[in-house]
N, C-alpha and C. Protein backbone atom coordinates (compact mmCIF):
# COMPACT_ATOMS: atom_id res chain seq x y z
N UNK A 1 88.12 -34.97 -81.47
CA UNK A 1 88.53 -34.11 -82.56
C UNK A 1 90.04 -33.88 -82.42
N UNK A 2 91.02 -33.88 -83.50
CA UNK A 2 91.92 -33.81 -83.52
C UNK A 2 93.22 -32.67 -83.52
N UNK A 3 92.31 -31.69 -83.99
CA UNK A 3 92.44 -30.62 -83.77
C UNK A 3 91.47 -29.17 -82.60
N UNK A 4 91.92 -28.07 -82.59
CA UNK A 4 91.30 -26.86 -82.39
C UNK A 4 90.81 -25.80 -83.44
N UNK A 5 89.45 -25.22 -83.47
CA UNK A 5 89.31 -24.54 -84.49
C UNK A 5 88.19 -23.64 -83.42
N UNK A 6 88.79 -22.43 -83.90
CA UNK A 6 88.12 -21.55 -82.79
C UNK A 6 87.96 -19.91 -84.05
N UNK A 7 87.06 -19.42 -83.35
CA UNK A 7 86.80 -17.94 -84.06
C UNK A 7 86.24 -17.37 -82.55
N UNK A 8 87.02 -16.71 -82.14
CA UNK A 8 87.27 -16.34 -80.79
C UNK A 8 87.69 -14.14 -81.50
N UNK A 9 86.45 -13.87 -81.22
CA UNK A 9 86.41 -12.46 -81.86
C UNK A 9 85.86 -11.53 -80.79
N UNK A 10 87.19 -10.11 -80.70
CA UNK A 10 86.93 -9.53 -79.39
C UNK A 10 86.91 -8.08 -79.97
N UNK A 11 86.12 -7.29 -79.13
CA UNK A 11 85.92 -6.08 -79.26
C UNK A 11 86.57 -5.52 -78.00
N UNK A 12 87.68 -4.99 -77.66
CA UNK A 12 88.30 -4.11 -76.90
C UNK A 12 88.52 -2.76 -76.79
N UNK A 13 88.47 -2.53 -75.57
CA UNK A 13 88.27 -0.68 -75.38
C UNK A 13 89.50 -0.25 -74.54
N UNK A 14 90.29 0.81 -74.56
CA UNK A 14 90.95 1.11 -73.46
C UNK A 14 91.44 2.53 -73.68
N UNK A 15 91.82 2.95 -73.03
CA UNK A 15 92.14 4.67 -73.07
C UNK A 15 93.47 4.87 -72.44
N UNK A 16 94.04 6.17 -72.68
CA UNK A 16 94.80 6.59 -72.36
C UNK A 16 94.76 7.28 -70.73
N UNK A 17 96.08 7.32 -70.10
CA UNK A 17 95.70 7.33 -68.45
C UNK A 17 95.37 8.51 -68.16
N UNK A 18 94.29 8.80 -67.70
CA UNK A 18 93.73 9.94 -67.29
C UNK A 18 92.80 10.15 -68.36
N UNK A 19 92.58 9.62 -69.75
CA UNK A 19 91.98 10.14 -70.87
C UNK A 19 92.44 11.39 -71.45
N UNK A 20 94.15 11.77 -70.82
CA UNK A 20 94.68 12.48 -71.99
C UNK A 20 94.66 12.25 -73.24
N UNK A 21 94.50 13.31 -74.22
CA UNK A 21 94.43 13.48 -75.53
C UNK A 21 95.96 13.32 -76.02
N UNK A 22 96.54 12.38 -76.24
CA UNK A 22 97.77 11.75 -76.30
C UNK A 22 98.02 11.36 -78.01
N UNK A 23 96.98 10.59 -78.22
CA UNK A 23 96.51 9.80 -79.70
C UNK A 23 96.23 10.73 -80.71
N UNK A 24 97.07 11.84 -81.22
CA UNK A 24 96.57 12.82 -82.10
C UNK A 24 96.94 11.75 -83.64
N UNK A 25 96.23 12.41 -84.61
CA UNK A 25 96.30 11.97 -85.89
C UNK A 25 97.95 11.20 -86.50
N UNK A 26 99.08 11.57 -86.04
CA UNK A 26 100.15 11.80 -85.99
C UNK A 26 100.98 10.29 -85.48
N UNK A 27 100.09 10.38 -84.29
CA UNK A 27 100.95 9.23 -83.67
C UNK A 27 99.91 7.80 -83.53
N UNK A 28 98.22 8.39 -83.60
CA UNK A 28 97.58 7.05 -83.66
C UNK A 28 97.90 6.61 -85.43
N UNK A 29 98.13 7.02 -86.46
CA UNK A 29 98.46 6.39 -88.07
C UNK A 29 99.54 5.44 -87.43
N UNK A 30 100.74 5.58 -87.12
CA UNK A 30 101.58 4.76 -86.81
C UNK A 30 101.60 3.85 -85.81
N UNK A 31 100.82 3.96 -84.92
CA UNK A 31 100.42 3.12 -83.71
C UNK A 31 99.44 2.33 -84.09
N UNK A 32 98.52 2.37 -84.78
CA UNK A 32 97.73 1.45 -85.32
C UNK A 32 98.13 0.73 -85.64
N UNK A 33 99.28 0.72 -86.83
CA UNK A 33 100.06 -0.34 -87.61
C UNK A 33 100.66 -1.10 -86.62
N UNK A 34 101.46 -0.20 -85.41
CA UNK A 34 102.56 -1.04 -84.81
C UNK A 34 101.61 -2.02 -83.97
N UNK A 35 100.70 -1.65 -83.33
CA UNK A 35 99.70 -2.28 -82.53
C UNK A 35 99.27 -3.76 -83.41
N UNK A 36 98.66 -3.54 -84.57
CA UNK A 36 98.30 -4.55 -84.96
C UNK A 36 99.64 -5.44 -85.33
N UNK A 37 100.80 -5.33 -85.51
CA UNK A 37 102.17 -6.26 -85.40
C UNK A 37 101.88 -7.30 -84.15
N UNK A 38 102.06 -6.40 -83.12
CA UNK A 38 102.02 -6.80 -82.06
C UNK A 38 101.07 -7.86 -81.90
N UNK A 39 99.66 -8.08 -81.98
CA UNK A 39 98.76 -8.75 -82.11
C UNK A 39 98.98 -9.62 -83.25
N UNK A 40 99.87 -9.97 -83.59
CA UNK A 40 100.43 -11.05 -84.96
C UNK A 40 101.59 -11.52 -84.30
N UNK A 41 102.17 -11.28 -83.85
CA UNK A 41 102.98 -11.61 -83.16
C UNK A 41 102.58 -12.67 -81.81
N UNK A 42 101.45 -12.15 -81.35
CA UNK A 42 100.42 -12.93 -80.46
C UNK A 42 100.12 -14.07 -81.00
N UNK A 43 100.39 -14.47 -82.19
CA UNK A 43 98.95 -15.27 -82.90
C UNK A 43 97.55 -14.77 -82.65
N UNK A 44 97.34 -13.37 -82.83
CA UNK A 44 96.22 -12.95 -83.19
C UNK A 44 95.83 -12.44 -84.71
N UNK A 45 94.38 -12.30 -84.71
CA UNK A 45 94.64 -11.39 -85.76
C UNK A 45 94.10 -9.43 -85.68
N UNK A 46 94.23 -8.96 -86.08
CA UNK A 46 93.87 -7.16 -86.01
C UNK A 46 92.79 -7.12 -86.92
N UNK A 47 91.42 -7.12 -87.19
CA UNK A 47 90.46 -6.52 -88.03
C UNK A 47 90.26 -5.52 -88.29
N UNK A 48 89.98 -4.58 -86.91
CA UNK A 48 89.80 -3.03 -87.01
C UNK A 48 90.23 -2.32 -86.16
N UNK A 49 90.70 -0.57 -86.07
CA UNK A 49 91.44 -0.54 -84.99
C UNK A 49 91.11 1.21 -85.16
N UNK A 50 90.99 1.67 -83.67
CA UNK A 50 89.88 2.88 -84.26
C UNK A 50 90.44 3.59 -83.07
N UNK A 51 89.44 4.83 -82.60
CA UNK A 51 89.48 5.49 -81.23
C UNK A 51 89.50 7.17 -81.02
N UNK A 52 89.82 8.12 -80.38
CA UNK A 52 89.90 9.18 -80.72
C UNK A 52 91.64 9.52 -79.78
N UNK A 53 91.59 10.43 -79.58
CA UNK A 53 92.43 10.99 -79.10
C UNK A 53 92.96 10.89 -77.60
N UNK A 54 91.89 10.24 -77.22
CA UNK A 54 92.28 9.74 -75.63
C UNK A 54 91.64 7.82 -75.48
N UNK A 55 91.24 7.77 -76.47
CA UNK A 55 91.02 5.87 -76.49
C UNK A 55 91.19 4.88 -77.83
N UNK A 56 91.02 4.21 -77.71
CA UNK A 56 91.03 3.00 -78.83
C UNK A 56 90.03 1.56 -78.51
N UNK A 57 89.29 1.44 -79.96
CA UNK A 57 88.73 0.45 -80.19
C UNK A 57 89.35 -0.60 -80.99
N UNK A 58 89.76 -1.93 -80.60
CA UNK A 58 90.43 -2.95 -81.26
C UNK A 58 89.44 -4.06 -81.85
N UNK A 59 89.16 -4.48 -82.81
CA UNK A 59 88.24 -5.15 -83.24
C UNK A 59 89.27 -6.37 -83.56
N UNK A 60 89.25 -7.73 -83.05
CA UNK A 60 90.69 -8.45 -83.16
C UNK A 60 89.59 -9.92 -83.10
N UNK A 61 90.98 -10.82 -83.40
CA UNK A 61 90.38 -12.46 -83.06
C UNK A 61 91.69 -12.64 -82.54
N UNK A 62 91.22 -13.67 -81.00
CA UNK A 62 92.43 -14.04 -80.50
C UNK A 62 92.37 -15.37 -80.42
N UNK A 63 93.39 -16.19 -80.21
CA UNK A 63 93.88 -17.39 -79.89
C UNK A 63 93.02 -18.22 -78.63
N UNK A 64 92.74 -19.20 -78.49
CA UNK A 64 92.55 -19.67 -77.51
C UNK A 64 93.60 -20.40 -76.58
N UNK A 65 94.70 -20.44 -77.08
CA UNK A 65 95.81 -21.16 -75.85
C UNK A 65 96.73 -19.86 -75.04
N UNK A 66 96.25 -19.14 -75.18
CA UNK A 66 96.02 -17.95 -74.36
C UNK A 66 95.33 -17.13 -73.50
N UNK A 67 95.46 -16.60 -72.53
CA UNK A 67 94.28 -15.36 -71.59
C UNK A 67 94.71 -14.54 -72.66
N UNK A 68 93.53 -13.86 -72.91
CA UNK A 68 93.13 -11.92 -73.34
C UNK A 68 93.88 -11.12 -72.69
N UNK A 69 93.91 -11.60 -71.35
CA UNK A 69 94.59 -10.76 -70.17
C UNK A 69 96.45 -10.11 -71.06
N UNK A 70 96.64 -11.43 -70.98
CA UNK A 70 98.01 -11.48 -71.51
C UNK A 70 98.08 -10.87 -73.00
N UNK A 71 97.37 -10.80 -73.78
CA UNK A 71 97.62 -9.97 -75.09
C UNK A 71 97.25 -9.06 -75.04
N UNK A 72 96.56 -8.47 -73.99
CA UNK A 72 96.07 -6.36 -73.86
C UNK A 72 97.65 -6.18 -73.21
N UNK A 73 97.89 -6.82 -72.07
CA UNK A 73 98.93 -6.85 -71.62
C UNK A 73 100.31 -6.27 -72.49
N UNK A 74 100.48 -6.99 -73.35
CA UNK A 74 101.48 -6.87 -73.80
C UNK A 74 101.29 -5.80 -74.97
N UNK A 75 100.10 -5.76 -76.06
CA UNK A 75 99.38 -4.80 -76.54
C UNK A 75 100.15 -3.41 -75.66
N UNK A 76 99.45 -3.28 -74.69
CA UNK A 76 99.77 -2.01 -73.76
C UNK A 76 100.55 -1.87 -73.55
N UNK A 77 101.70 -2.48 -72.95
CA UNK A 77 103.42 -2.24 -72.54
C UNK A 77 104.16 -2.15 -73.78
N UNK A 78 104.18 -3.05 -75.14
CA UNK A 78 104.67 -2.92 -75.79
C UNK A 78 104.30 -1.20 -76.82
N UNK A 79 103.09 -1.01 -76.46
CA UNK A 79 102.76 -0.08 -77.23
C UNK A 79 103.21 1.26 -76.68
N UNK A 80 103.65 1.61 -75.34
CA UNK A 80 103.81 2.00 -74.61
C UNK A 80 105.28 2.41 -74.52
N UNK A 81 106.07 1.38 -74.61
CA UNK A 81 107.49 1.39 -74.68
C UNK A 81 107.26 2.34 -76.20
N UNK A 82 106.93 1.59 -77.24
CA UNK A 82 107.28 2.30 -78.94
C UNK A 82 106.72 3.74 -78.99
N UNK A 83 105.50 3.91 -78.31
CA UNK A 83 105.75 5.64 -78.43
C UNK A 83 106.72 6.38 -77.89
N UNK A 84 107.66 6.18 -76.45
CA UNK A 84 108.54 6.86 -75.41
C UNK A 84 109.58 6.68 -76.48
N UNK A 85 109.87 5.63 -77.15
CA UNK A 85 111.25 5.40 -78.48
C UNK A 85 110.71 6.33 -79.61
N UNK A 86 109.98 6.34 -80.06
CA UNK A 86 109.75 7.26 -80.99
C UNK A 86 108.76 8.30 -81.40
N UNK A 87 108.23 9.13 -79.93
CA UNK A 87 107.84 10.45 -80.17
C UNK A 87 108.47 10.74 -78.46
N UNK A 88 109.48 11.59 -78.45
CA UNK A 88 110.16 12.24 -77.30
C UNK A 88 109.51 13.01 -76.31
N UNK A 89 108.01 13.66 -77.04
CA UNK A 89 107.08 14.52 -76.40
C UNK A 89 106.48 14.15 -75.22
N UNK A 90 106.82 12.90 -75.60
CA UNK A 90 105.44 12.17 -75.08
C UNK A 90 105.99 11.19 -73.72
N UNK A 91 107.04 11.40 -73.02
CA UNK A 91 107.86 10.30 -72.36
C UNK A 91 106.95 9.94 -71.02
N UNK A 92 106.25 10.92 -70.90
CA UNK A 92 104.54 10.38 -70.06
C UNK A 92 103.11 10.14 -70.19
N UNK A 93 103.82 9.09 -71.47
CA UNK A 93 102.66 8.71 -72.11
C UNK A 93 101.98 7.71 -71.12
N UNK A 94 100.74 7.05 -71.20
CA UNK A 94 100.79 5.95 -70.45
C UNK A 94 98.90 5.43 -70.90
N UNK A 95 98.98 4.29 -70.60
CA UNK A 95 97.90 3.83 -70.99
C UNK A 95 96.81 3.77 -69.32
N UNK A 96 95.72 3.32 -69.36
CA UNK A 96 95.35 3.28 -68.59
C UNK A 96 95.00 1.86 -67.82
N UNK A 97 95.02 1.41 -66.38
CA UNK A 97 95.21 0.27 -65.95
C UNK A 97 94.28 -0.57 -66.38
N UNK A 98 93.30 -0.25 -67.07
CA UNK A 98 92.02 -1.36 -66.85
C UNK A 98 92.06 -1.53 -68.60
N UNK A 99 90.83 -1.73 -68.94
CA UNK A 99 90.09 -2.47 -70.46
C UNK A 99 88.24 -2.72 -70.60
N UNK A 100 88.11 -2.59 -71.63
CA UNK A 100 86.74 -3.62 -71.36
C UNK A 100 87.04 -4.52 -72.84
N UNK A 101 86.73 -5.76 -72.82
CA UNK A 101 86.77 -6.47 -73.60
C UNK A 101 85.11 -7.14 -73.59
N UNK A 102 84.56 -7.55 -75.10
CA UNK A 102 83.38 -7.93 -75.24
C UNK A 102 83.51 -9.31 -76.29
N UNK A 103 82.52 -10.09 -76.25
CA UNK A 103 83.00 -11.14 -76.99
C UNK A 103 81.90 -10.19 -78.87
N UNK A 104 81.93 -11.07 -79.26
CA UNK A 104 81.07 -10.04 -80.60
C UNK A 104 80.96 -11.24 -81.55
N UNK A 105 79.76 -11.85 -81.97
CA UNK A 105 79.41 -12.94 -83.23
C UNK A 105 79.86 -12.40 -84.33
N UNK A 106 80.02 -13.55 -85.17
CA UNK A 106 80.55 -13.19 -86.42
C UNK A 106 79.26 -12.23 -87.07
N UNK A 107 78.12 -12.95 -86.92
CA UNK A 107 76.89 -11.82 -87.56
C UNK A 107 76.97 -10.26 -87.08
N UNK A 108 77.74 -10.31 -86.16
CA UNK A 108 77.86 -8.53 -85.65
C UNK A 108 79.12 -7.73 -86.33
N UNK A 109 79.81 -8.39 -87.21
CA UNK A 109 81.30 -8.36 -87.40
C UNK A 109 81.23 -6.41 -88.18
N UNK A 110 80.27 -6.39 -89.46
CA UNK A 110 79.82 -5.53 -90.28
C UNK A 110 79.82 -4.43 -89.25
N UNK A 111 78.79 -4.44 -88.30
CA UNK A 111 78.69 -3.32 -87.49
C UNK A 111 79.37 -3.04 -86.24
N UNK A 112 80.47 -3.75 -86.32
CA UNK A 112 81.68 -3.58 -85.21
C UNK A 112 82.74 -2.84 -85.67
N UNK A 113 82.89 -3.14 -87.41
CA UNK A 113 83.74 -2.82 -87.86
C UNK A 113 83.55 -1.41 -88.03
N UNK A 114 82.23 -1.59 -88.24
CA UNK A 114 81.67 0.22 -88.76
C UNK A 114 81.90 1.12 -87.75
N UNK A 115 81.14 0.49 -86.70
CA UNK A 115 81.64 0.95 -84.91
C UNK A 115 82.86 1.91 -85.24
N UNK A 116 83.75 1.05 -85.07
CA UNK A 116 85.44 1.93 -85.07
C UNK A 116 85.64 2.71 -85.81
N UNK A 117 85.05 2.39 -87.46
CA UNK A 117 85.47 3.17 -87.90
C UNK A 117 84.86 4.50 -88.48
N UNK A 118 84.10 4.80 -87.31
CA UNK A 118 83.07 6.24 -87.43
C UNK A 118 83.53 6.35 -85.74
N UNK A 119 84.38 6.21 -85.57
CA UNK A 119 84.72 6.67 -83.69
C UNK A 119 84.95 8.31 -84.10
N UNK A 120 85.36 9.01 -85.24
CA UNK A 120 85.78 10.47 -85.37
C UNK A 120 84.14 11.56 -85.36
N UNK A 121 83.50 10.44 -85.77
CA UNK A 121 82.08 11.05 -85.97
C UNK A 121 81.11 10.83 -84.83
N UNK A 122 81.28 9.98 -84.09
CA UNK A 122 80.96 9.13 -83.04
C UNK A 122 81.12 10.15 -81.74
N UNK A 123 82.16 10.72 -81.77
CA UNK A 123 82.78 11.36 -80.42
C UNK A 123 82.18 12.92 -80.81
N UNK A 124 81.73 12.89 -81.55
CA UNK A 124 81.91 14.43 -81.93
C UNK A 124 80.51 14.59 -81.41
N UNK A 125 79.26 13.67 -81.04
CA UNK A 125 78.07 13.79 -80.25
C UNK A 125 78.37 13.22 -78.99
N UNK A 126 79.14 12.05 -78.56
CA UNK A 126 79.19 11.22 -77.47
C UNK A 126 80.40 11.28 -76.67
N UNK A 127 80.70 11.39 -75.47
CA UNK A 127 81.78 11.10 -74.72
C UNK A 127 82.42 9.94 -74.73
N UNK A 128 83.73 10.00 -74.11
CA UNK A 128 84.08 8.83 -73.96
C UNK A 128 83.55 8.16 -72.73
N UNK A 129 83.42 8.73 -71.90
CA UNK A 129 82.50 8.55 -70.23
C UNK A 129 81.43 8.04 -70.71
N UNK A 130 80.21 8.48 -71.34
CA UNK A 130 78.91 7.93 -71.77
C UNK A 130 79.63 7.39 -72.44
N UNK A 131 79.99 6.48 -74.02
CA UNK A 131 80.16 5.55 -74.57
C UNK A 131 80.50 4.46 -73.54
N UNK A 132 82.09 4.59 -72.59
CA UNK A 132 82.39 3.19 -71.98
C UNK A 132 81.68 2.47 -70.73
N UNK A 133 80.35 3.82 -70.44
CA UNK A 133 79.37 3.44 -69.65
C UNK A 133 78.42 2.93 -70.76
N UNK A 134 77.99 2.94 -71.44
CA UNK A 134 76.80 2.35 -72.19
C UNK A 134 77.38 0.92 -72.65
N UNK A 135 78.72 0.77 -72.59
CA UNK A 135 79.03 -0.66 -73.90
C UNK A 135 78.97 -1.85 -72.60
N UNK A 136 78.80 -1.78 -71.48
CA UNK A 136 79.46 -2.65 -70.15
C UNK A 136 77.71 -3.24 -70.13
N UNK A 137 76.74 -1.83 -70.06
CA UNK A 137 75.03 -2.02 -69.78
C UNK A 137 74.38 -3.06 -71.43
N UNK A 138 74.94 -2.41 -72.35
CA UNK A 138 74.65 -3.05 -73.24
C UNK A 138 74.32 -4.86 -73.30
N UNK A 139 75.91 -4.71 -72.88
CA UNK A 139 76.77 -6.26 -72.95
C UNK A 139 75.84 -6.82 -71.24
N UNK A 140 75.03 -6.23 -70.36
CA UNK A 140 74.63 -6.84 -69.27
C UNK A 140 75.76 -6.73 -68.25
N UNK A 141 77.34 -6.47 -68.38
CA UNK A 141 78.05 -6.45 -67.26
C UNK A 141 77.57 -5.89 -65.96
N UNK A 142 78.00 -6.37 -65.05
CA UNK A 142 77.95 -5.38 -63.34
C UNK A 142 79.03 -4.65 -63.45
N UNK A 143 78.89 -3.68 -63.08
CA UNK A 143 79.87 -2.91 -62.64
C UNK A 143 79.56 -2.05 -61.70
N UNK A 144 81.00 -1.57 -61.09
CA UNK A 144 80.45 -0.10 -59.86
C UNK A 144 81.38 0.99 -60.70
N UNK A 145 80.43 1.89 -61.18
CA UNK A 145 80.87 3.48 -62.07
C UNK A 145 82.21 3.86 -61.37
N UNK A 146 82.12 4.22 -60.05
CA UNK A 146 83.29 4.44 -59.27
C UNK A 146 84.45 4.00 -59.86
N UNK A 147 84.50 2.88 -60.38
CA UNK A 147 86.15 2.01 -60.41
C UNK A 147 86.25 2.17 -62.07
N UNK A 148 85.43 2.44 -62.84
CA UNK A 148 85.77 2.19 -63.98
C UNK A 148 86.81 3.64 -64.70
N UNK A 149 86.90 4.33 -64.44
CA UNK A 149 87.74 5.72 -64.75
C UNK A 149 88.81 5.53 -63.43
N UNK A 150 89.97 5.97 -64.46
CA UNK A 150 91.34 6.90 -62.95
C UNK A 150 91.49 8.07 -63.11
């Protein structure tokens, strides 16, 4: 085949460090936008982009001549740098070291999207602790509880 043709579709989680409430209404409207740049800039694309006040859900398709690693990566530092430039409050802002990333079929796309975008209604019964423990069991991951929070 002469080409690559890929639909490489990720559901990503990550929070703010410590799960400070950082992401108020204010600064996640504009961070959303800038975030999804960023991920175009990747050669990705941004579908949906959600979270509450101490996390974010990215509903994205990425590239395959790339690691994931490298586009949360830069996702995070770059996003990171643009709040300290433009909200002063915040100059200890910081994201948190880890992620969970999930792969997600196109047949799941509807209710991924919906996912994110009921995270305001979502949180208002569920933690973020129970949610990023349930999505790892869901998906079958191992994990040790211990390491997954700082």
């Amino acid at each position: 085949m002469p080409g690559t043709y890929s639909q490489v579709l990720l559901h990503v989680v990550f929070s703010t460090k410590q799960r400070r409430p950082w992401l108020t209404s204010d600064v996640a409207e504009r961070l959303h936008a800038y975030i999804g740049g960023i991920i175009r800039t990747g050669k990705g694309t941004l579908y949906a982009i959600g979270g509450a006040e101490d996390h974010l859900h990215l509903y994205l398709r990425s590239r395959t001549d790339d690691a994931i690693s490298n586009l949360i990566r830069d996702v995070k530092a770059k996003s990171s740098a643009w709040i300290h430039a433009n909200f002063p409050t915040l100059q200890t802002f910081a994201w948190q070291a880890g992620y969970a990333v999930f792969s997600v079929s196109k047949s799941q796309e509807d209710a991924v999207k919906a996912y994110i975008a009921e995270q305001a209604e979502h949180h208002r019964k569920v933690d973020f602790k129970s949610e990023l423990l349930r999505l790892p069991r869901a998906h079958e991951i191992e994990f040790d509880e211990r390491y997954v929070f700082d």
